[in-house]
PDB file of N, CA and C in Angstrom:
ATOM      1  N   UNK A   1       0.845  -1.173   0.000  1.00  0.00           N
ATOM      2  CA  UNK A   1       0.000   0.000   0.000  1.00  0.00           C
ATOM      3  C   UNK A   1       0.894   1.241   0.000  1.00  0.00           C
ATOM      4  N   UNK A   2       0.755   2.066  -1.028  1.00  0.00           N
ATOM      5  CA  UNK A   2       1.359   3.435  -0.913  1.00  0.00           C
ATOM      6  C   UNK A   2       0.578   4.364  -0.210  1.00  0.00           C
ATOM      7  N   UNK A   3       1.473   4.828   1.113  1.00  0.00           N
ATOM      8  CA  UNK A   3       0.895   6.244   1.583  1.00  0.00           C
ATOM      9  C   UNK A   3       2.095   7.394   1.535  1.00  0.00           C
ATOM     10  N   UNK A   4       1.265   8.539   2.157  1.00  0.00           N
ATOM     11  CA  UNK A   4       2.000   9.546   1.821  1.00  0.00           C
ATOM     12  C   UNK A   4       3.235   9.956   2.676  1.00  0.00           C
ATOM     13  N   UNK A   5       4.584  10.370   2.359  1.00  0.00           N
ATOM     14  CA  UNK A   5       5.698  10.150   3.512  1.00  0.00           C
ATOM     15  C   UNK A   5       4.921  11.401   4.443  1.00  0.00           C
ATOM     16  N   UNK A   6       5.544  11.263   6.167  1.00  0.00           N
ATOM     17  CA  UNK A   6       5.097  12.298   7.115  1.00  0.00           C
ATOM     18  C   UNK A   6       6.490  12.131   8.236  1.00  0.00           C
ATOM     19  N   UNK A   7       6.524  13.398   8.678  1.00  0.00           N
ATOM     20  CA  UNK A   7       7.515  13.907   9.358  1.00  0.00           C
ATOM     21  C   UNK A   7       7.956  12.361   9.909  1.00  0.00           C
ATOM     22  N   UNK A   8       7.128  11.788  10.699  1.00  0.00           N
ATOM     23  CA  UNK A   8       7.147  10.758  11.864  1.00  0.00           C
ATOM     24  C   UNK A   8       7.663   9.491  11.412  1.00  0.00           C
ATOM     25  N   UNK A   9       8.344  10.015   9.318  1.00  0.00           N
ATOM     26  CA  UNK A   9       8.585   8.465   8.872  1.00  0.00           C
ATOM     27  C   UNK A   9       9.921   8.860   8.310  1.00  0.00           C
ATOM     28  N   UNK A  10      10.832  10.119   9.064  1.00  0.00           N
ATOM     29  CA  UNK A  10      11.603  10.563   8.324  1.00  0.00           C
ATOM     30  C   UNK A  10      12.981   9.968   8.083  1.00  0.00           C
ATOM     31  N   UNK A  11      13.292   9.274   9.605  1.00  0.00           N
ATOM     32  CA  UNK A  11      14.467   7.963   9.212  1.00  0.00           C
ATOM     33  C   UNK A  11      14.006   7.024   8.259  1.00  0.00           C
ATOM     34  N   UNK A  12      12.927   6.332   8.421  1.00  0.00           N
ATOM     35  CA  UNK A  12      13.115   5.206   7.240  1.00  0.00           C
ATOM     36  C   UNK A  12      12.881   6.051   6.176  1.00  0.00           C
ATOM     37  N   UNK A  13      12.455   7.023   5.535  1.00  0.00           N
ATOM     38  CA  UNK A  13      12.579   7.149   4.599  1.00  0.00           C
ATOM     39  C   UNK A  13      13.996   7.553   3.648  1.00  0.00           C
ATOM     40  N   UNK A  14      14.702   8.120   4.756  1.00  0.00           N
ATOM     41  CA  UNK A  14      16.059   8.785   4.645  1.00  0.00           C
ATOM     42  C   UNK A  14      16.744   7.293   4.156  1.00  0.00           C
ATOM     43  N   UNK A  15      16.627   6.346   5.183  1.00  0.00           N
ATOM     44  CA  UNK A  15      17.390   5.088   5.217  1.00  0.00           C
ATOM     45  C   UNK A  15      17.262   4.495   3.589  1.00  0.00           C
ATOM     46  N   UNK A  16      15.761   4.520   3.406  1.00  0.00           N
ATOM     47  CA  UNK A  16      15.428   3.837   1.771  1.00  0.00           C
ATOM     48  C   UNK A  16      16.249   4.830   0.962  1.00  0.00           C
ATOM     49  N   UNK A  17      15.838   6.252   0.934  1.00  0.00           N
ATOM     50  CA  UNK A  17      16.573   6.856  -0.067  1.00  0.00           C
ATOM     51  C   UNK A  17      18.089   6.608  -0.320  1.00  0.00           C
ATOM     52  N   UNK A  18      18.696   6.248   0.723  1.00  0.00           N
ATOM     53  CA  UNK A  18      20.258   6.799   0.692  1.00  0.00           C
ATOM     54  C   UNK A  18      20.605   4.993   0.180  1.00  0.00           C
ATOM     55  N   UNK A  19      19.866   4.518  -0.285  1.00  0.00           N
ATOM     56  CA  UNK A  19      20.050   2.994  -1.744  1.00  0.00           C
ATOM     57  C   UNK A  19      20.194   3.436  -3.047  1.00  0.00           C
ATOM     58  N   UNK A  20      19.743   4.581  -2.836  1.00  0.00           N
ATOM     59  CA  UNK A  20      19.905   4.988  -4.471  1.00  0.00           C
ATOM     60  C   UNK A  20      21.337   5.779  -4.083  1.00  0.00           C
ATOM     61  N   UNK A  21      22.173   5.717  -5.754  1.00  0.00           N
ATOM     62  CA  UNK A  21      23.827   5.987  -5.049  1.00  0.00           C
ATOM     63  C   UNK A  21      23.512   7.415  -5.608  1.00  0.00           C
ATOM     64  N   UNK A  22      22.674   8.129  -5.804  1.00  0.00           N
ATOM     65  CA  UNK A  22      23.176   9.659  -5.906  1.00  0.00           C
ATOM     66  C   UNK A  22      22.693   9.971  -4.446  1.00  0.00           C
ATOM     67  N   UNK A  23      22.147   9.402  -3.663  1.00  0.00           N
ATOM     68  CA  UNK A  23      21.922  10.219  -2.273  1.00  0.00           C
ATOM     69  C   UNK A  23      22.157   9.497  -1.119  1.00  0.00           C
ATOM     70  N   UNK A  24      23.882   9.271  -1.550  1.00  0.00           N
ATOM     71  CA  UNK A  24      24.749   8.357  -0.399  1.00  0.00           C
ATOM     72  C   UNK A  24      25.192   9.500   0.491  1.00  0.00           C
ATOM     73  N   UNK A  25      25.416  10.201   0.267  1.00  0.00           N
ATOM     74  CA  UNK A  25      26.007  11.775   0.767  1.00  0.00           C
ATOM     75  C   UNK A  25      24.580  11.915   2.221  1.00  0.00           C
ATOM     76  N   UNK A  26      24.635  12.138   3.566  1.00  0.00           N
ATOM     77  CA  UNK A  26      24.096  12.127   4.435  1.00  0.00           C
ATOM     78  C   UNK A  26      23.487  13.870   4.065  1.00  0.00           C
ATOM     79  N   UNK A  27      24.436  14.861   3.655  1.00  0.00           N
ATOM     80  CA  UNK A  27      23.992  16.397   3.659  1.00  0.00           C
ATOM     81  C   UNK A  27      23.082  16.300   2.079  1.00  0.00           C
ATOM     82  N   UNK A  28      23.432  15.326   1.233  1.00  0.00           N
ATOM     83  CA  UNK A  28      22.540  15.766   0.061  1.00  0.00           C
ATOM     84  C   UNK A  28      21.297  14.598   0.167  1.00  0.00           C
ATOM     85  N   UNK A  29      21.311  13.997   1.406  1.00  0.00           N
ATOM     86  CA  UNK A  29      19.795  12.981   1.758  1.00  0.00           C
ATOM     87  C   UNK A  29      19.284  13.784   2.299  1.00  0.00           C
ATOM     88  N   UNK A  30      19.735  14.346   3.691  1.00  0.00           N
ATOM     89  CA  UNK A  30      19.169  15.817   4.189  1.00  0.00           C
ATOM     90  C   UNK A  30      18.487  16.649   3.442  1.00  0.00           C
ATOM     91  N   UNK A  31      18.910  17.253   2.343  1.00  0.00           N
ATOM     92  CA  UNK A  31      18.695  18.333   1.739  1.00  0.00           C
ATOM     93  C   UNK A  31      17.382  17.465   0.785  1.00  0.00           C
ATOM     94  N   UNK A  32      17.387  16.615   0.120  1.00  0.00           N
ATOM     95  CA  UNK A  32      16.201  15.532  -0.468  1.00  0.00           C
ATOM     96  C   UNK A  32      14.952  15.857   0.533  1.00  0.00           C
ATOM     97  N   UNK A  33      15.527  15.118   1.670  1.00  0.00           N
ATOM     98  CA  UNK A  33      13.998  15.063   2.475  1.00  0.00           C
ATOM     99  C   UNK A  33      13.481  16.313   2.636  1.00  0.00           C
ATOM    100  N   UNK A  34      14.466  17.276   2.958  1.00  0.00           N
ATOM    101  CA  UNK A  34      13.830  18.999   3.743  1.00  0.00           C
ATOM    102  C   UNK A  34      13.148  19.477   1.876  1.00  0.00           C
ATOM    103  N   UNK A  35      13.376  19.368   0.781  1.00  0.00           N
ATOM    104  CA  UNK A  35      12.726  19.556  -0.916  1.00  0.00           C
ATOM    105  C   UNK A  35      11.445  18.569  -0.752  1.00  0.00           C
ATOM    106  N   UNK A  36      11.085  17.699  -0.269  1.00  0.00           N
ATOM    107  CA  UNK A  36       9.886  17.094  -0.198  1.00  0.00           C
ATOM    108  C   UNK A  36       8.944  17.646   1.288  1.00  0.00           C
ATOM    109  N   UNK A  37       9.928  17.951   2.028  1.00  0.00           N
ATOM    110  CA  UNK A  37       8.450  18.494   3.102  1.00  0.00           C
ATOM    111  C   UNK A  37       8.339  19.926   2.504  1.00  0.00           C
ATOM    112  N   UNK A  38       9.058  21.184   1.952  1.00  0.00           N
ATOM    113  CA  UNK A  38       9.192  22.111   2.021  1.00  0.00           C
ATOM    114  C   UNK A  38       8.456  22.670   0.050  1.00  0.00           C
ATOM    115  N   UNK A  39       8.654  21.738  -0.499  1.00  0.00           N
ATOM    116  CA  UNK A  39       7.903  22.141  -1.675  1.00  0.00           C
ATOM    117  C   UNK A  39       6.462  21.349  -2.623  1.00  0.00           C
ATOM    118  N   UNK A  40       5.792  22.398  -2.562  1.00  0.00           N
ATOM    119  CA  UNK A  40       4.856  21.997  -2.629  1.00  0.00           C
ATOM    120  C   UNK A  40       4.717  21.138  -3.841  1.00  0.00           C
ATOM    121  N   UNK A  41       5.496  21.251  -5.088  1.00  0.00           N
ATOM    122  CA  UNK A  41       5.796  20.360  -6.427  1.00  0.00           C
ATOM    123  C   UNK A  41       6.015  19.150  -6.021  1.00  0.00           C
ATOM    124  N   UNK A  42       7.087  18.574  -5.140  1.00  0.00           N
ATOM    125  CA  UNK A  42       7.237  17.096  -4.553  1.00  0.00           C
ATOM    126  C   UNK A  42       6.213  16.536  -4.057  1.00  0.00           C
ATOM    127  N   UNK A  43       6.307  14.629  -4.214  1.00  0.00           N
ATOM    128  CA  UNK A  43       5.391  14.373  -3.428  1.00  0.00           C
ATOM    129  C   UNK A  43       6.450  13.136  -3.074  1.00  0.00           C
ATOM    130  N   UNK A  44       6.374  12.519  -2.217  1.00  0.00           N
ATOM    131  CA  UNK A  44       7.342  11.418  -1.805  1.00  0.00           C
ATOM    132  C   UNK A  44       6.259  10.453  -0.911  1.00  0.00           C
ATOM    133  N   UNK A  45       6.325   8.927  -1.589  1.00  0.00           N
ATOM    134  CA  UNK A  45       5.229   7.890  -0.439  1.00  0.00           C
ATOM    135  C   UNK A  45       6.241   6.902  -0.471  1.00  0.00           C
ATOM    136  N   UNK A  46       5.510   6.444   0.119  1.00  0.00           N
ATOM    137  CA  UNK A  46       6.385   5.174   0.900  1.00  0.00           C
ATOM    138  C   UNK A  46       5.680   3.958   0.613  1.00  0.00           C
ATOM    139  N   UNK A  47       6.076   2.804   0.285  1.00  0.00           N
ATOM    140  CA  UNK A  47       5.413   1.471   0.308  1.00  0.00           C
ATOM    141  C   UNK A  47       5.291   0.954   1.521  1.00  0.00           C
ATOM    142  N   UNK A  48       4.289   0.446   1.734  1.00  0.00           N
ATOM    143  CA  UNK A  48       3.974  -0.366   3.244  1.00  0.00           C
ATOM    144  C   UNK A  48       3.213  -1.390   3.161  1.00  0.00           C
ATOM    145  N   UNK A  49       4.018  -2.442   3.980  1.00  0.00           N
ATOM    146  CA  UNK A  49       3.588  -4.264   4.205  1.00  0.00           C
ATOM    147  C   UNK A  49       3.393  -4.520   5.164  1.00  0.00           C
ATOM    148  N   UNK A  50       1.969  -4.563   6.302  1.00  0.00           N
ATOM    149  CA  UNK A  50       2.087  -4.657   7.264  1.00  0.00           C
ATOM    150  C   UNK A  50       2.877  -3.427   8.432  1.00  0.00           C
ATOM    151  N   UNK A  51       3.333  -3.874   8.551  1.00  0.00           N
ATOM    152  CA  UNK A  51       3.685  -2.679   9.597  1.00  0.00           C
ATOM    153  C   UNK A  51       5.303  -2.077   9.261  1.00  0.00           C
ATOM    154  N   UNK A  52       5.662  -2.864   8.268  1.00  0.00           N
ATOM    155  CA  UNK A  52       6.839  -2.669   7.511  1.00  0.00           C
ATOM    156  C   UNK A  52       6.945  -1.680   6.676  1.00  0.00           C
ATOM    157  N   UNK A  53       7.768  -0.576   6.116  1.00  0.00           N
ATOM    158  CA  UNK A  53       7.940   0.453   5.159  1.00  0.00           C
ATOM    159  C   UNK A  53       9.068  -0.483   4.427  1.00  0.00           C
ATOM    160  N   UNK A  54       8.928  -0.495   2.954  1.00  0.00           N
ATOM    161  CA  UNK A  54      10.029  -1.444   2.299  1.00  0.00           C
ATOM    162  C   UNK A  54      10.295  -0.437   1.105  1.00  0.00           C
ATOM    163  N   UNK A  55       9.583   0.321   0.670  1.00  0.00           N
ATOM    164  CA  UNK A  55       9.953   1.181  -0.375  1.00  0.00           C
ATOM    165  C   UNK A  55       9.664   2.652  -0.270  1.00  0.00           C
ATOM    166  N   UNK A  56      10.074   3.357  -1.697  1.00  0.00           N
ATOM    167  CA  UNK A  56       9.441   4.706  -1.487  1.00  0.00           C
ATOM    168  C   UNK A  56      10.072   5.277  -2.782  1.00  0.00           C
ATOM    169  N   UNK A  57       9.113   5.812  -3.253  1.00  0.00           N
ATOM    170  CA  UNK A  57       8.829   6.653  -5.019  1.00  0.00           C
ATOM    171  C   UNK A  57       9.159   8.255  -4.618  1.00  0.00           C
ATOM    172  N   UNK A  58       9.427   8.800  -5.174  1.00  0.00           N
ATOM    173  CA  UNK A  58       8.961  10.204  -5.096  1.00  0.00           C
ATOM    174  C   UNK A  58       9.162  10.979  -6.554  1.00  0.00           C
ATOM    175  N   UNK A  59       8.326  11.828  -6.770  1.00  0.00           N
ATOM    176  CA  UNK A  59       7.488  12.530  -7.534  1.00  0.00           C
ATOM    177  C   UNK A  59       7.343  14.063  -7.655  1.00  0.00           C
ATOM    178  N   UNK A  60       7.492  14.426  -8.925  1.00  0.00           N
ATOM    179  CA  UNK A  60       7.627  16.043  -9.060  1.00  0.00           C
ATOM    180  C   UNK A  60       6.655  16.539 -10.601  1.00  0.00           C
ATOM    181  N   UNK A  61       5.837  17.463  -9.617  1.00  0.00           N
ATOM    182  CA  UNK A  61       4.969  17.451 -10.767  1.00  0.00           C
ATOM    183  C   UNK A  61       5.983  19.272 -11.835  1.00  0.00           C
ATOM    184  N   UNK A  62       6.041  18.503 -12.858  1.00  0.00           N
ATOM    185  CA  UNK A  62       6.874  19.348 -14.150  1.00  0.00           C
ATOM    186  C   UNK A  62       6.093  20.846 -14.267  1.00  0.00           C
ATOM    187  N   UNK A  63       4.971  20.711 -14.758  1.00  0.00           N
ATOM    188  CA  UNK A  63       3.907  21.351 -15.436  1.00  0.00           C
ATOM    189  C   UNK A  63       2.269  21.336 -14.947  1.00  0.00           C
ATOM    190  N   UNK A  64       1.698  21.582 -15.574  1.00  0.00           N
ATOM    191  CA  UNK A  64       0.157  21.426 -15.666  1.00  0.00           C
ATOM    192  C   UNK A  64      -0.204  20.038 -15.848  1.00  0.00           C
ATOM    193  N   UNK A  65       0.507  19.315 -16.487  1.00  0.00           N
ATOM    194  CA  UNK A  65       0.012  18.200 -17.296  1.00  0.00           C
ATOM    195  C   UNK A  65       1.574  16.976 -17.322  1.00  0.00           C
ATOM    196  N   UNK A  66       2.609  17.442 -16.257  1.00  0.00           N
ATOM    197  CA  UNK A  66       3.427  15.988 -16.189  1.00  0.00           C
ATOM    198  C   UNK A  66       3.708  16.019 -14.813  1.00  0.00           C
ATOM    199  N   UNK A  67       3.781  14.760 -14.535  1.00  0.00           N
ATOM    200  CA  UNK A  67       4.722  14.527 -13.562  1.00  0.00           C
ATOM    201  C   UNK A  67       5.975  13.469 -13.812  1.00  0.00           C
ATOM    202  N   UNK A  68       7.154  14.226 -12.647  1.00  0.00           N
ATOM    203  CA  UNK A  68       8.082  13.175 -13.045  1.00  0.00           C
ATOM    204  C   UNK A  68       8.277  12.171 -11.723  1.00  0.00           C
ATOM    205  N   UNK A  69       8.617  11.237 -12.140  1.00  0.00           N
ATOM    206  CA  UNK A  69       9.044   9.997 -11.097  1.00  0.00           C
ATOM    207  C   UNK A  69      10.725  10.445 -11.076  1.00  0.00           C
ATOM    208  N   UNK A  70      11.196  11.121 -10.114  1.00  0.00           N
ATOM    209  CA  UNK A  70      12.374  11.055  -9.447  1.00  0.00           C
ATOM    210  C   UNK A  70      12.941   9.827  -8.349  1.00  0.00           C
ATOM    211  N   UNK A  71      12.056   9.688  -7.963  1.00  0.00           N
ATOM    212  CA  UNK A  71      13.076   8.392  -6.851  1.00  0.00           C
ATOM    213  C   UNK A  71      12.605   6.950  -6.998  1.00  0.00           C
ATOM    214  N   UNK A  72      13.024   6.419  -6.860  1.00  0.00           N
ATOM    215  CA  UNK A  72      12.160   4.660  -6.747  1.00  0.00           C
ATOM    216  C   UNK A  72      13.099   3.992  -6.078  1.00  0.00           C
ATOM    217  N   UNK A  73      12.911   3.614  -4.882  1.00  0.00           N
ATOM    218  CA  UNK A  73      13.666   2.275  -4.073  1.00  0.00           C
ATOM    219  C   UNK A  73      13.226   1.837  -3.252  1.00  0.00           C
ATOM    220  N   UNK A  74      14.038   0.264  -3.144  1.00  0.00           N
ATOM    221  CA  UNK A  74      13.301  -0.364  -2.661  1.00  0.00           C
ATOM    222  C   UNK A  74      14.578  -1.351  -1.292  1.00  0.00           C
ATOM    223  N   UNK A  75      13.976  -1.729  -0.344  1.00  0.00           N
ATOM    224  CA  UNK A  75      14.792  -2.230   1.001  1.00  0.00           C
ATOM    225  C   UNK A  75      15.480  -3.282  -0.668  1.00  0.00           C
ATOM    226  N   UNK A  76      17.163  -3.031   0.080  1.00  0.00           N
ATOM    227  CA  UNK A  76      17.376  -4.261  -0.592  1.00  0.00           C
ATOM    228  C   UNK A  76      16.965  -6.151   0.008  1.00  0.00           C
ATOM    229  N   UNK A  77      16.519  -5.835   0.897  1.00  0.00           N
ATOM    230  CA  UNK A  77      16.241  -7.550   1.199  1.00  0.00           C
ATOM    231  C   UNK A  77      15.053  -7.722   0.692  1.00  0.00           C
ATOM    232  N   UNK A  78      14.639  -7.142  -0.241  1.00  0.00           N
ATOM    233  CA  UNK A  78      12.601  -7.391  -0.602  1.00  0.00           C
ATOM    234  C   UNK A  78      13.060  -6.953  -1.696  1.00  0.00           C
ATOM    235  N   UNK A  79      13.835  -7.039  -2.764  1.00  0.00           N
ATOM    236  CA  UNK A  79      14.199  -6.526  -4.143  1.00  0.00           C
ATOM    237  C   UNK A  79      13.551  -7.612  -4.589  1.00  0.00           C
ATOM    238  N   UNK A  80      13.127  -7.722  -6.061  1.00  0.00           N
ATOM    239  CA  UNK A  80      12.841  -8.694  -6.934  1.00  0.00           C
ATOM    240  C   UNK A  80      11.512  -9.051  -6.304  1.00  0.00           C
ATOM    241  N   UNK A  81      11.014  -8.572  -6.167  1.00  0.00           N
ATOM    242  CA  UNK A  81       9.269  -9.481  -5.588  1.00  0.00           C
ATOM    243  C   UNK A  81       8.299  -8.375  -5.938  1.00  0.00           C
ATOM    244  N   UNK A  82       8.619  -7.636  -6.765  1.00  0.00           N
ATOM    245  CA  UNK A  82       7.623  -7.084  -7.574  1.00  0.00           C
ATOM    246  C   UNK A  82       7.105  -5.306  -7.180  1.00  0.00           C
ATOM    247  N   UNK A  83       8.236  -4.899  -5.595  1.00  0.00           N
ATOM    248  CA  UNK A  83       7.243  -3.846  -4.908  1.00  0.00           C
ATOM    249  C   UNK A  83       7.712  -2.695  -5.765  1.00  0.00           C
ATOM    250  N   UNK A  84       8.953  -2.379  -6.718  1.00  0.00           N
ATOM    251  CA  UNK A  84       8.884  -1.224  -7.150  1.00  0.00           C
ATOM    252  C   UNK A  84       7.805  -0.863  -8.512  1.00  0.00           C
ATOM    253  N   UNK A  85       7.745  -2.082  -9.309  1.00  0.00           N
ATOM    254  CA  UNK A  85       6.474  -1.993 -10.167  1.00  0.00           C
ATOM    255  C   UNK A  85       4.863  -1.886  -9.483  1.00  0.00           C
ATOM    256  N   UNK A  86       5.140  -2.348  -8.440  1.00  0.00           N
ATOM    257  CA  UNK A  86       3.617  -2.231  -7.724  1.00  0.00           C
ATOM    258  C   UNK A  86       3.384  -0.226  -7.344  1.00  0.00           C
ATOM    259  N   UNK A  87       4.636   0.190  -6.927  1.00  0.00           N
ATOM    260  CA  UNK A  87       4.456   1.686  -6.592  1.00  0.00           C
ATOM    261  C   UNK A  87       4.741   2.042  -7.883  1.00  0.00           C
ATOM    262  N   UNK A  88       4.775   2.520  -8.730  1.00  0.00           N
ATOM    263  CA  UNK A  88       5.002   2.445 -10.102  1.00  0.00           C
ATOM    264  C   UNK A  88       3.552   2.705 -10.677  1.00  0.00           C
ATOM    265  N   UNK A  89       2.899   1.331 -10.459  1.00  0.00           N
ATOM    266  CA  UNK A  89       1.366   1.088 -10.741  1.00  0.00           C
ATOM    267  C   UNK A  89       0.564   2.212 -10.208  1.00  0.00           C
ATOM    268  N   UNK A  90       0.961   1.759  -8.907  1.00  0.00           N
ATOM    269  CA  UNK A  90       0.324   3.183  -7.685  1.00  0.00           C
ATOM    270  C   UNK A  90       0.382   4.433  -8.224  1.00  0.00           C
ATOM    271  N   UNK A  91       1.033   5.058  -8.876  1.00  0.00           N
ATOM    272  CA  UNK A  91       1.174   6.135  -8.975  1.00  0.00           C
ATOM    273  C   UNK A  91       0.600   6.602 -10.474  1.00  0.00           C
ATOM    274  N   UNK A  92       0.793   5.278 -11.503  1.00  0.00           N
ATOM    275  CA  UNK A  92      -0.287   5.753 -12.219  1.00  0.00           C
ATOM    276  C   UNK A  92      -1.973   5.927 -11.908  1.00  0.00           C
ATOM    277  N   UNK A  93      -1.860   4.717 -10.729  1.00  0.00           N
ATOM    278  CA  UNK A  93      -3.241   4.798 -10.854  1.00  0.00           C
ATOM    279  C   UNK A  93      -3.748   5.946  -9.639  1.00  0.00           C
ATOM    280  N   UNK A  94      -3.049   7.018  -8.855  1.00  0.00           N
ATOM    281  CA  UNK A  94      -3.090   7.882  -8.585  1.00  0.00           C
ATOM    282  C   UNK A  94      -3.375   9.074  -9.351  1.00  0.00           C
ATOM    283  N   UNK A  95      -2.547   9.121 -10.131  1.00  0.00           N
ATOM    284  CA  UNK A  95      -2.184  10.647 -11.064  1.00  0.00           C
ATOM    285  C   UNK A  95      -2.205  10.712 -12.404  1.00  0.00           C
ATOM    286  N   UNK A  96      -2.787   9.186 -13.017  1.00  0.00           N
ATOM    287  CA  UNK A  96      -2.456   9.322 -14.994  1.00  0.00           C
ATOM    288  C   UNK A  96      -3.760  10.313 -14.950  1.00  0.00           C
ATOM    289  N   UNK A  97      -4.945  10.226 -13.946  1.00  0.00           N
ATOM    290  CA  UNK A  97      -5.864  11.070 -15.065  1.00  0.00           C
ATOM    291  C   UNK A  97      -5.453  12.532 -15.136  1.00  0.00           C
ATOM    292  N   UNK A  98      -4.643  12.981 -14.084  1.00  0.00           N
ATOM    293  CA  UNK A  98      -4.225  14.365 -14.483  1.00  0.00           C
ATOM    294  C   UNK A  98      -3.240  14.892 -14.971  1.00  0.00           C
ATOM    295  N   UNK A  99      -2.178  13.895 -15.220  1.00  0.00           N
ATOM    296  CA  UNK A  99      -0.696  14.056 -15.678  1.00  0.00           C
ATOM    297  C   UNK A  99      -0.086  13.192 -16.165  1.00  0.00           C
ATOM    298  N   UNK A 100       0.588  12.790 -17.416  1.00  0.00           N
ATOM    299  CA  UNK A 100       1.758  12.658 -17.924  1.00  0.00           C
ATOM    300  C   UNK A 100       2.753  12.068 -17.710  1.00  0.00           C
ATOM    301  N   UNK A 101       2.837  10.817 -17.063  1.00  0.00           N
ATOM    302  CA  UNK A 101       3.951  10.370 -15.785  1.00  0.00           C
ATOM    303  C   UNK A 101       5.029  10.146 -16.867  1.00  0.00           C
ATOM    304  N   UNK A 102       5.989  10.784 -16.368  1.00  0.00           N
ATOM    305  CA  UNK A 102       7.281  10.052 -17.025  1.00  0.00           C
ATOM    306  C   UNK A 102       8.598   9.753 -15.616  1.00  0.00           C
ATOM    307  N   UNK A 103       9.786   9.008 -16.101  1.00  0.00           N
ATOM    308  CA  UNK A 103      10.654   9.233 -15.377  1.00  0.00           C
ATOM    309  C   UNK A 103      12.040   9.679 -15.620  1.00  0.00           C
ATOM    310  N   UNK A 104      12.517  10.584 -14.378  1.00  0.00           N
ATOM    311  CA  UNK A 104      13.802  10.834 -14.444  1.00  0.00           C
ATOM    312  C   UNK A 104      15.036   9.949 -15.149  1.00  0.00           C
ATOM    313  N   UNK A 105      15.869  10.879 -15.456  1.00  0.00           N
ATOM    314  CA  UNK A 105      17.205   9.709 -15.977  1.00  0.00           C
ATOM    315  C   UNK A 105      17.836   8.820 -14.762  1.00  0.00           C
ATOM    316  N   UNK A 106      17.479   8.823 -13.553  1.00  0.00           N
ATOM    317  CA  UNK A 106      17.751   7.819 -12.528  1.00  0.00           C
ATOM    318  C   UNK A 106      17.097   6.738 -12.236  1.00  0.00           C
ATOM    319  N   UNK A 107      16.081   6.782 -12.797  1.00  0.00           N
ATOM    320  CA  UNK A 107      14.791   5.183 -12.658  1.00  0.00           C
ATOM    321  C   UNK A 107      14.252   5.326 -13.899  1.00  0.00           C
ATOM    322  N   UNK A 108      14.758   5.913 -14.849  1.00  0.00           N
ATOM    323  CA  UNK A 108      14.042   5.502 -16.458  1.00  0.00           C
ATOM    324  C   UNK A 108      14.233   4.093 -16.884  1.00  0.00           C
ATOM    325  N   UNK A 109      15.882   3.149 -16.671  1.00  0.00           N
ATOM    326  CA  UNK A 109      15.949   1.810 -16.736  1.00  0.00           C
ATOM    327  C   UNK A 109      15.119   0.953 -16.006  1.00  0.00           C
ATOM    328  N   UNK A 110      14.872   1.334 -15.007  1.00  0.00           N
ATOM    329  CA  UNK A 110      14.077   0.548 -14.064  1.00  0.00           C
ATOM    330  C   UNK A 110      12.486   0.869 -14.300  1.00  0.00           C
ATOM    331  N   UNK A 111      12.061   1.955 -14.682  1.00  0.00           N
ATOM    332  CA  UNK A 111      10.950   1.995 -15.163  1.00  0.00           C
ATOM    333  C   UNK A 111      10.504   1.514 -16.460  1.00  0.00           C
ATOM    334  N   UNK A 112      11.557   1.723 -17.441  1.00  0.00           N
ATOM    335  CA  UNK A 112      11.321   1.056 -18.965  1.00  0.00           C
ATOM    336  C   UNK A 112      10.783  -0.437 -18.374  1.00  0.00           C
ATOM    337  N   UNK A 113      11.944  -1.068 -17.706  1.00  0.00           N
ATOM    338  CA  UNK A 113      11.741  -2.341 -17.654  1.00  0.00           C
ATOM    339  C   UNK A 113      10.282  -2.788 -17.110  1.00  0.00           C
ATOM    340  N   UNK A 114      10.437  -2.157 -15.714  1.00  0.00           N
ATOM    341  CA  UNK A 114       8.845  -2.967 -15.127  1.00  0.00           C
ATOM    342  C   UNK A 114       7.747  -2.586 -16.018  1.00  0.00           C
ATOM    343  N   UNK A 115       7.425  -1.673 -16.960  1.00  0.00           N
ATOM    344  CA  UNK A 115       6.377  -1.138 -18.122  1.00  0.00           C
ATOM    345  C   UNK A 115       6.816  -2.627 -18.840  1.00  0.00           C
ATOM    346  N   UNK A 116       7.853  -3.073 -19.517  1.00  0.00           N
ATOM    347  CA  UNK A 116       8.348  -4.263 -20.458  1.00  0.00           C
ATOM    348  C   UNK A 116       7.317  -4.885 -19.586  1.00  0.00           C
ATOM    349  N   UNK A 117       7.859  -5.389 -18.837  1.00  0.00           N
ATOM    350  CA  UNK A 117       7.459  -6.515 -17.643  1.00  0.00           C
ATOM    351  C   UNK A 117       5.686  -6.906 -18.181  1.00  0.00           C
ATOM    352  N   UNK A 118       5.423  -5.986 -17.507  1.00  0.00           N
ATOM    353  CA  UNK A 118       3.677  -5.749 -17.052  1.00  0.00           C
ATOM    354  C   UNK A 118       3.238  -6.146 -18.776  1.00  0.00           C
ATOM    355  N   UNK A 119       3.652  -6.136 -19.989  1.00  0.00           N
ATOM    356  CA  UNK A 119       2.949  -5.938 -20.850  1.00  0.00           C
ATOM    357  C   UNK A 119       3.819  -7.755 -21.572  1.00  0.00           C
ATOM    358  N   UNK A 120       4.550  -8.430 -20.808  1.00  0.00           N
ATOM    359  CA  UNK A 120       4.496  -9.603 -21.120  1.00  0.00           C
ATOM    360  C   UNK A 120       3.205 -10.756 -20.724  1.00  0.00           C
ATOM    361  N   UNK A 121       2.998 -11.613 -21.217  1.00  0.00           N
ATOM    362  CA  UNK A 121       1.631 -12.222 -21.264  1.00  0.00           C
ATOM    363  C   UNK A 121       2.076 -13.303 -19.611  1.00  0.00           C
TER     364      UNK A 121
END
């Protein structure tokens, strides 16, 4: 289930982000999280299993009519079982009717693919 990140989830979310290697840097994970509470264009959620947080997307709306998928990761011990295409899903089925989803040059491979994925029989 994707919900929306909140102050009270700000280590694990920090923890998921800093998997992706552009925000290994502790001052430029910092500076990530304080651009998602502080602007209103970001949106950043989190995947949740039970009482577990295992992932987390985040999202910047471009324009009137796009948004971009900036972040996607996922705990590495729950990789491969499907949760970053599931938030992926989530988020179209959040926001295609009003926007444009595309993704950043940091999860465009990983997004090409799970789109491949989903459209094998």
């Amino acid at each position: 289930m994707l919900i929306r990140f909140k102050r009270n989830l700000e280590k694990i979310a920090m923890g998921l982000l800093s998997f992706m290697p552009e925000e290994k840097d502790v001052k430029k994970l910092q500076a990530t999280i304080r651009e998602y509470e502080e602007n209103d264009h970001l949106h950043l959620h989190l995947w949740k299993e039970g009482d577990d947080v295992l992932g987390a997307i985040g999202v910047q709306t471009v324009n009137d009519n796009q948004l971009m998928i900036n972040h996607l990761t996922v705990n590495p011990s729950h990789r491969d079982q499907g949760i970053g295409s599931q938030m992926i899903a989530e988020i179209h089925r959040i926001y295609a009717d009003k926007y444009d989803i595309v993704p950043s040059e940091s999860v465009k491979a990983f997004y090409e693919k799970a789109k491949d994925d989903k459209s094998q029989p």
